[in-house]
PDB file of N, CA and C in Angstrom:
ATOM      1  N   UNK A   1       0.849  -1.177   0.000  1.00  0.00           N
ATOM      2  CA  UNK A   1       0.000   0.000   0.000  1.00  0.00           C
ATOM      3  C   UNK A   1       0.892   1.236   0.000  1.00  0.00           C
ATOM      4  N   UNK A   2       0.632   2.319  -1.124  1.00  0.00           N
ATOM      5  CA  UNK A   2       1.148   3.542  -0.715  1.00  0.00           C
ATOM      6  C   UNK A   2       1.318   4.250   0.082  1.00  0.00           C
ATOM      7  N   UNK A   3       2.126   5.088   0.626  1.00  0.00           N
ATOM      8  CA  UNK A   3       1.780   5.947   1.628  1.00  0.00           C
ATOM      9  C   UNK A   3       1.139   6.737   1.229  1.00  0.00           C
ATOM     10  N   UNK A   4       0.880   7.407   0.340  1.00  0.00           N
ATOM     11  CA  UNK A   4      -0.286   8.112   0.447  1.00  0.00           C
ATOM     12  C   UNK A   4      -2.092   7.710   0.830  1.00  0.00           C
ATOM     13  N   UNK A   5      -1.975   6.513   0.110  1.00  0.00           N
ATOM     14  CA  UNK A   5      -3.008   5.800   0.456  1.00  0.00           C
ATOM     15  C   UNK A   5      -3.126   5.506   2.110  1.00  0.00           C
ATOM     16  N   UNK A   6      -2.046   4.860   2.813  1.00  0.00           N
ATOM     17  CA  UNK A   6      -2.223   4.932   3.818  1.00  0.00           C
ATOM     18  C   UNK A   6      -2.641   6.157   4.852  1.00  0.00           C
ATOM     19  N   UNK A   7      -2.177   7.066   3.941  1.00  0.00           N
ATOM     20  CA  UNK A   7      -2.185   8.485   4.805  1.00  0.00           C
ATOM     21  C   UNK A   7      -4.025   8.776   4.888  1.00  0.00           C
ATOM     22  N   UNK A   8      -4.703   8.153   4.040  1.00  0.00           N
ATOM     23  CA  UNK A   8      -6.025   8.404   3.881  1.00  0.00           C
ATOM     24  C   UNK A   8      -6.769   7.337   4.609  1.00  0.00           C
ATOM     25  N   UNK A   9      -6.119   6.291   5.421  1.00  0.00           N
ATOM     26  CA  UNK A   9      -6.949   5.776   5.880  1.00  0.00           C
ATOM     27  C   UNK A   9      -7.626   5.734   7.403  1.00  0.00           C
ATOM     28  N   UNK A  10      -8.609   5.451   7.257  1.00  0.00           N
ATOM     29  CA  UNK A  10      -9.144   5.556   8.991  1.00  0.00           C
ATOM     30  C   UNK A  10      -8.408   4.783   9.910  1.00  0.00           C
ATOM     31  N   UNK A  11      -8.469   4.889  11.192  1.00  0.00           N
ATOM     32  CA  UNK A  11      -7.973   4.389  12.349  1.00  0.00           C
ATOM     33  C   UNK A  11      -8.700   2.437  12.196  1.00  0.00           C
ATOM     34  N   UNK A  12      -9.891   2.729  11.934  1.00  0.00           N
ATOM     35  CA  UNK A  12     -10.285   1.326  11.872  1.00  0.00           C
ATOM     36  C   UNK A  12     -10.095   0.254  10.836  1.00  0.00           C
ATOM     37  N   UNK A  13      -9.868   1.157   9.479  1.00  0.00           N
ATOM     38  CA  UNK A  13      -9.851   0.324   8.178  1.00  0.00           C
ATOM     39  C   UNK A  13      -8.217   0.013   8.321  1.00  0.00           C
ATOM     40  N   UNK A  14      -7.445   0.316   8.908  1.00  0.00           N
ATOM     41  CA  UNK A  14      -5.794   0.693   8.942  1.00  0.00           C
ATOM     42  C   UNK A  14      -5.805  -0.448   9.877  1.00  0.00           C
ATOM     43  N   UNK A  15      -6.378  -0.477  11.368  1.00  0.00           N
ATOM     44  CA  UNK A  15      -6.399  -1.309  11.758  1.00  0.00           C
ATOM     45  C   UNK A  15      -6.919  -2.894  11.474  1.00  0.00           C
ATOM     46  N   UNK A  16      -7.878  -3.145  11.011  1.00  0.00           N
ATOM     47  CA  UNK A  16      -8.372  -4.095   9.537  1.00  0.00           C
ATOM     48  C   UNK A  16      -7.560  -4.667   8.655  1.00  0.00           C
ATOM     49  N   UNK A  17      -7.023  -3.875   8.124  1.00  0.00           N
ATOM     50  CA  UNK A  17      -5.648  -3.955   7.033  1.00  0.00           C
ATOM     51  C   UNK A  17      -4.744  -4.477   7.911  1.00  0.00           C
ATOM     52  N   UNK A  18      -4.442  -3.978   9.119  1.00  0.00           N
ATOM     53  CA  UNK A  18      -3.274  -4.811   9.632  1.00  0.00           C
ATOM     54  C   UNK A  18      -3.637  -6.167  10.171  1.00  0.00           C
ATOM     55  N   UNK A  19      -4.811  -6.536  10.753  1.00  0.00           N
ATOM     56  CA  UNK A  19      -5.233  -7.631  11.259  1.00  0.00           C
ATOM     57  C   UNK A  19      -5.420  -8.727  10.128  1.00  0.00           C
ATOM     58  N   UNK A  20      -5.503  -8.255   8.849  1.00  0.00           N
ATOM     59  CA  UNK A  20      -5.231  -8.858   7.864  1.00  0.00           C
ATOM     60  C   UNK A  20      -3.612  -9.733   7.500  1.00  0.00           C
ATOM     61  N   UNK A  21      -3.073  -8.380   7.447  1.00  0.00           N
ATOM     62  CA  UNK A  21      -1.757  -8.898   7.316  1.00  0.00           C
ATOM     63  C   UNK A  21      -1.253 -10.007   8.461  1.00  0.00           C
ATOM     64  N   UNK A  22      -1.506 -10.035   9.604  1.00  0.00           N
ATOM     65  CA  UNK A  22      -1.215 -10.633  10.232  1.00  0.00           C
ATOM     66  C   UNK A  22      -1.588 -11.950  10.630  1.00  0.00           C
ATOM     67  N   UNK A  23      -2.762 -11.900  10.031  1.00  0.00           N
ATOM     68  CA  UNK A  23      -3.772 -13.297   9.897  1.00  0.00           C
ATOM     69  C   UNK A  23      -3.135 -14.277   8.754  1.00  0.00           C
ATOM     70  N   UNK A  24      -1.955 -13.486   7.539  1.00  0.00           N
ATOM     71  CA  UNK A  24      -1.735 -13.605   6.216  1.00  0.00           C
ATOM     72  C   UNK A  24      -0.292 -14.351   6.907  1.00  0.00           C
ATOM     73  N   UNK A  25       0.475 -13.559   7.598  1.00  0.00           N
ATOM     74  CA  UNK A  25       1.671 -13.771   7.904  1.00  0.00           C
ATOM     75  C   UNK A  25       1.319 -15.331   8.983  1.00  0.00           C
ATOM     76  N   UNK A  26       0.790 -15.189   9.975  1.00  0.00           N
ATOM     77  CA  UNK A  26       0.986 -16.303  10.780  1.00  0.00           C
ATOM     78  C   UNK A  26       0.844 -17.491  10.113  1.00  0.00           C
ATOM     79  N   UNK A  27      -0.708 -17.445   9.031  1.00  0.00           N
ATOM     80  CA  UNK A  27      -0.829 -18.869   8.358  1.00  0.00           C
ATOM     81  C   UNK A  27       0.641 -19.456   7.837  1.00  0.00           C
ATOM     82  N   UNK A  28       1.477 -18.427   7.497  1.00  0.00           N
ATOM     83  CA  UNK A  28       2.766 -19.612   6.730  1.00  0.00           C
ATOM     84  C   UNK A  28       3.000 -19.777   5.203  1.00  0.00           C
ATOM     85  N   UNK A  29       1.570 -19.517   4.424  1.00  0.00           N
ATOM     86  CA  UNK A  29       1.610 -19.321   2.897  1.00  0.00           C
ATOM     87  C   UNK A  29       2.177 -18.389   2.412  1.00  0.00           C
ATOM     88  N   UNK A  30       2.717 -17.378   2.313  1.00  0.00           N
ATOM     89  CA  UNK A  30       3.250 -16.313   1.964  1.00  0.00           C
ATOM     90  C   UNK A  30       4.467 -16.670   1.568  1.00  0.00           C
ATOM     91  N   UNK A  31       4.890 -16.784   0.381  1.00  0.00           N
ATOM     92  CA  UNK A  31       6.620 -16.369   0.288  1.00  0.00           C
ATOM     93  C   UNK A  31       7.423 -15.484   1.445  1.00  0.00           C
ATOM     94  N   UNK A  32       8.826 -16.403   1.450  1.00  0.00           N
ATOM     95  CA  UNK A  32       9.429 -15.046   1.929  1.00  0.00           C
ATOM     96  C   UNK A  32       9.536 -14.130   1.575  1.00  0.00           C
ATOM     97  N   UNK A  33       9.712 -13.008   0.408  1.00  0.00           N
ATOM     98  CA  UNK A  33       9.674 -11.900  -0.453  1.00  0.00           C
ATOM     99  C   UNK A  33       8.428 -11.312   0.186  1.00  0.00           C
ATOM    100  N   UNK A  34       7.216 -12.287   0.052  1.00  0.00           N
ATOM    101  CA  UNK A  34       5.682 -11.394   0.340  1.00  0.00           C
ATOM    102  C   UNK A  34       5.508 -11.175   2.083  1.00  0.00           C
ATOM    103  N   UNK A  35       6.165 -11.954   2.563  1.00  0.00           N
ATOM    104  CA  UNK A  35       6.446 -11.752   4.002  1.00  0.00           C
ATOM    105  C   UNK A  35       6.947 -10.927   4.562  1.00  0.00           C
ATOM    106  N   UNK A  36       8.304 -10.359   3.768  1.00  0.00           N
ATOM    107  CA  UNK A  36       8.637  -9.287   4.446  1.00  0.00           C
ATOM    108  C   UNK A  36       8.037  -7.838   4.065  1.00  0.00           C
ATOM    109  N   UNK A  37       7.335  -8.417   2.179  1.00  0.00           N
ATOM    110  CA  UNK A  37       6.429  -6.651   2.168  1.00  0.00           C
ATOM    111  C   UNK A  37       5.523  -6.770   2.947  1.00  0.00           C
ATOM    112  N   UNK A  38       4.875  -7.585   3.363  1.00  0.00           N
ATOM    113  CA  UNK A  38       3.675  -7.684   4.058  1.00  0.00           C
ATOM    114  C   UNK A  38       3.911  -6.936   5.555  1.00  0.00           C
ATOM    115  N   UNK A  39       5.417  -7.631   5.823  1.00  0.00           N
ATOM    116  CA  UNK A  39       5.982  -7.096   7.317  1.00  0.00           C
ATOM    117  C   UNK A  39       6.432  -5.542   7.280  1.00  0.00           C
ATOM    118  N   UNK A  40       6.652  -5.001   6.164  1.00  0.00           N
ATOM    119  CA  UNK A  40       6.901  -3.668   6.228  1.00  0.00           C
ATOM    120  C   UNK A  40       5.557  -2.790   6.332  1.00  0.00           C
ATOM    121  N   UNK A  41       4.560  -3.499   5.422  1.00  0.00           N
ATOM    122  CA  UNK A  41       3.473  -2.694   5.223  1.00  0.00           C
ATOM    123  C   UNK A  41       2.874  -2.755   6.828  1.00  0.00           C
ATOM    124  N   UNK A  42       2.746  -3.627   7.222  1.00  0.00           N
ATOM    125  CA  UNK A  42       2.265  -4.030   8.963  1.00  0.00           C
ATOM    126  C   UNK A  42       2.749  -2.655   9.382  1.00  0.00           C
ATOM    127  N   UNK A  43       4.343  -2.550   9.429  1.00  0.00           N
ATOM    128  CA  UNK A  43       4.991  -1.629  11.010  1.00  0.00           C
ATOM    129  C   UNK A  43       4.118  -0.380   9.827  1.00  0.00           C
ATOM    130  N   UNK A  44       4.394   0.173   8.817  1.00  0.00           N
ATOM    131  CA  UNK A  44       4.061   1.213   8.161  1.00  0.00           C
ATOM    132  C   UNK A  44       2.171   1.770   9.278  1.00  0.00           C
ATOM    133  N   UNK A  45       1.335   0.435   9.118  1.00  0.00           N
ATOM    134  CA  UNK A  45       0.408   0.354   9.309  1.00  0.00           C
ATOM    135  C   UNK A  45       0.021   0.674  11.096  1.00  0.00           C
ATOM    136  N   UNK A  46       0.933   0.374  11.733  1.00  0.00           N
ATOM    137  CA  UNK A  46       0.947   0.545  13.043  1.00  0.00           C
ATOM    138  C   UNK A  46       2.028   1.329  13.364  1.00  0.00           C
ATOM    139  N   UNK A  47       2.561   1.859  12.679  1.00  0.00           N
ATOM    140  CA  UNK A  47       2.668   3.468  13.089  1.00  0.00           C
ATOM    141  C   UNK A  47       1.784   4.403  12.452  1.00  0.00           C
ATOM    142  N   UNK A  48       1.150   3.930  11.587  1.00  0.00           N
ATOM    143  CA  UNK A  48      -0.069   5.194  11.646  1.00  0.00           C
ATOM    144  C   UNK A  48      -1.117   4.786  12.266  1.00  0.00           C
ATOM    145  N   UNK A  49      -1.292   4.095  12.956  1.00  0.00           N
ATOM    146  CA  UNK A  49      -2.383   3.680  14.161  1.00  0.00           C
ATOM    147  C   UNK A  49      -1.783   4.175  15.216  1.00  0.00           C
ATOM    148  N   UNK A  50      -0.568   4.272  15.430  1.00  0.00           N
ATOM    149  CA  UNK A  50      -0.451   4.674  16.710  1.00  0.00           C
ATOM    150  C   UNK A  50      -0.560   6.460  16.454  1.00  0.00           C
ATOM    151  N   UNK A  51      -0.013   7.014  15.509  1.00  0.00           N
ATOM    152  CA  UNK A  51      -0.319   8.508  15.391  1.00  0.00           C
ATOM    153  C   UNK A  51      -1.528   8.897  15.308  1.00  0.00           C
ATOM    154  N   UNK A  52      -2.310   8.278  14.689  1.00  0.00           N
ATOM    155  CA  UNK A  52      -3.922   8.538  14.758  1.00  0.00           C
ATOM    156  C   UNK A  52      -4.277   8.448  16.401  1.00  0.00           C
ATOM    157  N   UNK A  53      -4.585   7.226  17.172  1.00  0.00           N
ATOM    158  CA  UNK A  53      -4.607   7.589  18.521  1.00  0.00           C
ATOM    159  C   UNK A  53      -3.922   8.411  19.474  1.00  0.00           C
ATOM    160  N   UNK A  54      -2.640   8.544  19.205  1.00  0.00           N
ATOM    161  CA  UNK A  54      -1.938   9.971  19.447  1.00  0.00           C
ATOM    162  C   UNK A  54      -2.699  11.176  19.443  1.00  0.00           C
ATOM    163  N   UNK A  55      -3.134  11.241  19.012  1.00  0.00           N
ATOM    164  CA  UNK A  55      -3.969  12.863  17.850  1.00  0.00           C
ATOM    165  C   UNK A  55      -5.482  12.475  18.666  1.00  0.00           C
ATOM    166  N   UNK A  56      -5.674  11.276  18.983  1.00  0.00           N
ATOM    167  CA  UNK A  56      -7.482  11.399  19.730  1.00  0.00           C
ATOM    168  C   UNK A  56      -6.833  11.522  21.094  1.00  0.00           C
ATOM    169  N   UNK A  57      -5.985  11.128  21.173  1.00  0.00           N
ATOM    170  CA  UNK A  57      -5.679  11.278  23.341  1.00  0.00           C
ATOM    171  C   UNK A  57      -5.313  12.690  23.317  1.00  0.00           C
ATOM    172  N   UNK A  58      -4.519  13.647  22.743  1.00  0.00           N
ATOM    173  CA  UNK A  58      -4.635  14.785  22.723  1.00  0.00           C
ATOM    174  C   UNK A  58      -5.638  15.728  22.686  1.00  0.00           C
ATOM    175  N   UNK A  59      -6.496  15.531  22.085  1.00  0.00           N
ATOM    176  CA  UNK A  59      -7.972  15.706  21.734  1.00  0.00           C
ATOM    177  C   UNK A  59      -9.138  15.863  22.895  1.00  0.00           C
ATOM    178  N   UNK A  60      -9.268  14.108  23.938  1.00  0.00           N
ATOM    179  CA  UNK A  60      -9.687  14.411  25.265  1.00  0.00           C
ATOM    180  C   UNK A  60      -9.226  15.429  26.232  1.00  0.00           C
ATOM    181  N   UNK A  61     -10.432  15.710  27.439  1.00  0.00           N
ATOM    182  CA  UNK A  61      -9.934  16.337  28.185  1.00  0.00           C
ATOM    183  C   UNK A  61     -10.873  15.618  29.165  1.00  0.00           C
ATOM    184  N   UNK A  62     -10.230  15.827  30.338  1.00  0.00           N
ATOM    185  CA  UNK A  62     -10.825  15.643  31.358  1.00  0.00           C
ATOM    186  C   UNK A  62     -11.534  16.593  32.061  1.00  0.00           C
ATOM    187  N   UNK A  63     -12.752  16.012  33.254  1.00  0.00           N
ATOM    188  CA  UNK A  63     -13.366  17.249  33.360  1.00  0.00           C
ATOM    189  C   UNK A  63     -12.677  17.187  35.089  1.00  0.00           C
ATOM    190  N   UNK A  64     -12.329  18.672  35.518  1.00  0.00           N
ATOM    191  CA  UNK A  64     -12.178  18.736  36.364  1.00  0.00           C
ATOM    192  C   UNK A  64     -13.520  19.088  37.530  1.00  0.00           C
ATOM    193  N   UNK A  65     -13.323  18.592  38.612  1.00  0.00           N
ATOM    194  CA  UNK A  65     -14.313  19.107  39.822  1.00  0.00           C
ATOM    195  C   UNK A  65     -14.110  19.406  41.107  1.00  0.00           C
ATOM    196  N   UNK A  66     -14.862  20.444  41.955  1.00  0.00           N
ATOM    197  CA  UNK A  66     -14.628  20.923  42.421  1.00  0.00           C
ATOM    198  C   UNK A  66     -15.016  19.781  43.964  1.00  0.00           C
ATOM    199  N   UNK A  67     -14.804  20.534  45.014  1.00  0.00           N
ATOM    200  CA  UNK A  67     -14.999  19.807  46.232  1.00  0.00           C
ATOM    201  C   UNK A  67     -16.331  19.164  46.839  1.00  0.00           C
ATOM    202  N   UNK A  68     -17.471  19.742  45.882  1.00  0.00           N
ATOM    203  CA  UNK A  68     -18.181  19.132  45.841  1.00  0.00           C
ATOM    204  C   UNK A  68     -19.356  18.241  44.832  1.00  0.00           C
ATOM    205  N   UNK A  69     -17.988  18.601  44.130  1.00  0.00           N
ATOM    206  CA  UNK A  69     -18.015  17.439  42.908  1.00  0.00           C
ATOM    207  C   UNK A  69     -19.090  17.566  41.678  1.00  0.00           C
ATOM    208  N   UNK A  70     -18.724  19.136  41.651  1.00  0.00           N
ATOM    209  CA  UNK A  70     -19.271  19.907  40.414  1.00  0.00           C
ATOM    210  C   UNK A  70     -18.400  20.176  39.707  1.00  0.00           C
ATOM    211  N   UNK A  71     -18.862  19.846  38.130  1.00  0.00           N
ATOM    212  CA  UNK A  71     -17.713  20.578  37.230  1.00  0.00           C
ATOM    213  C   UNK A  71     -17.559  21.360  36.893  1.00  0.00           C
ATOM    214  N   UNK A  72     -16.472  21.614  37.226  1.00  0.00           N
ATOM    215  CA  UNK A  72     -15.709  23.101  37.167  1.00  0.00           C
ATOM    216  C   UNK A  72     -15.054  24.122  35.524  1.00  0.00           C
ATOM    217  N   UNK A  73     -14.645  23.225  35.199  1.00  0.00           N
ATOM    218  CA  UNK A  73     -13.865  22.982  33.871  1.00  0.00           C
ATOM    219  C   UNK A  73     -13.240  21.795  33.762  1.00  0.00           C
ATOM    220  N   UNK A  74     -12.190  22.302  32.865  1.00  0.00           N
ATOM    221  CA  UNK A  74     -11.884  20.732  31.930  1.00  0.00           C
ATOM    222  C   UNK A  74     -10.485  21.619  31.748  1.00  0.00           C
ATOM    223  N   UNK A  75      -9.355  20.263  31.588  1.00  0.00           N
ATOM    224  CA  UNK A  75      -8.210  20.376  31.710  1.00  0.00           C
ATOM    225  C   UNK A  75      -8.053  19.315  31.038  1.00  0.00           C
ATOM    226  N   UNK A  76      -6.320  19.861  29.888  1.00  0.00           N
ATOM    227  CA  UNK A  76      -5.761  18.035  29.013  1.00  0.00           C
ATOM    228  C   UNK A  76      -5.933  16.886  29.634  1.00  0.00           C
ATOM    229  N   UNK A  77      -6.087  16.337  28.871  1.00  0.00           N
ATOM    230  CA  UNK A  77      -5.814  14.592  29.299  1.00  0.00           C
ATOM    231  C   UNK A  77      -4.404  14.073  29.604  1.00  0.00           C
ATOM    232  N   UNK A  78      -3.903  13.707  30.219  1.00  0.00           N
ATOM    233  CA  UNK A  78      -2.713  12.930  30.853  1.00  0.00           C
ATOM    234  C   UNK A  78      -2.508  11.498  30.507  1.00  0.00           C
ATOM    235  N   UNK A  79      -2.091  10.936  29.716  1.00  0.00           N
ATOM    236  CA  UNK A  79      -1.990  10.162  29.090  1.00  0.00           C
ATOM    237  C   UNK A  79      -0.942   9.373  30.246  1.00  0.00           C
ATOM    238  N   UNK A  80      -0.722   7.988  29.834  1.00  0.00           N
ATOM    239  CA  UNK A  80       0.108   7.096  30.366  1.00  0.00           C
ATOM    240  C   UNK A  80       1.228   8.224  30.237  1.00  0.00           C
ATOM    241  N   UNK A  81       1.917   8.667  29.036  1.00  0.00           N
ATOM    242  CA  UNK A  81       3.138   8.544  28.879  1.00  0.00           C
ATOM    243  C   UNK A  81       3.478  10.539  29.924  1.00  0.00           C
ATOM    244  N   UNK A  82       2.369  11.408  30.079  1.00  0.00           N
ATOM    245  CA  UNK A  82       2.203  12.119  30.896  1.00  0.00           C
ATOM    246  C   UNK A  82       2.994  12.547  31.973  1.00  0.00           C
ATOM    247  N   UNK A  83       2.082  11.377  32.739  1.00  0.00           N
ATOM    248  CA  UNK A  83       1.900  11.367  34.185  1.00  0.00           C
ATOM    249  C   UNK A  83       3.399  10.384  34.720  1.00  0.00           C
ATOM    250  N   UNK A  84       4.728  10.633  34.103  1.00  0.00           N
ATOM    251  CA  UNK A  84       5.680  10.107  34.678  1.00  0.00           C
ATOM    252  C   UNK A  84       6.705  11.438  34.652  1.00  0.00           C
TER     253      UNK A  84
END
């Protein structure tokens, strides 16, 4: 798959596409040659899954509240990689 093409795809169809490949790779039929495009297109594929969810955790916010547990506002989200 192109990168450009990839660049157009959704978080879910990208993810799809990779669960593919990987369903493709474990069976064992694949040439080696098609194995390793297959294995490039994969990481290609899950790094743009991971930048796409990147870009939605940025996106949330949390809502903050007050002491008696009214909301107050809303403040970023703190992600795993955050909160260290």
């Amino acid at each position: 798959m192109a990168e450009a093409e990839r660049a157009d795809l959704s978080f879910e169809a990208a993810l799809a596409r990779l669960e593919a490949i990987v369903r493709q790779l474990e069976s064992g039929d694949a040439s080696l040659e098609d194995s390793i495009t297959l294995y490039n297109e994969g990481q290609a594929l899950k790094a743009h899954c991971e930048a796409k969810l990147e870009t939605a955790s940025a996106r949330i916010e949390a809502i903050q509240a007050n002491a008696a547990g009214e909301a107050i506002g809303t403040r970023a989200f703190a992600g795993p990689t955050d909160a260290q």
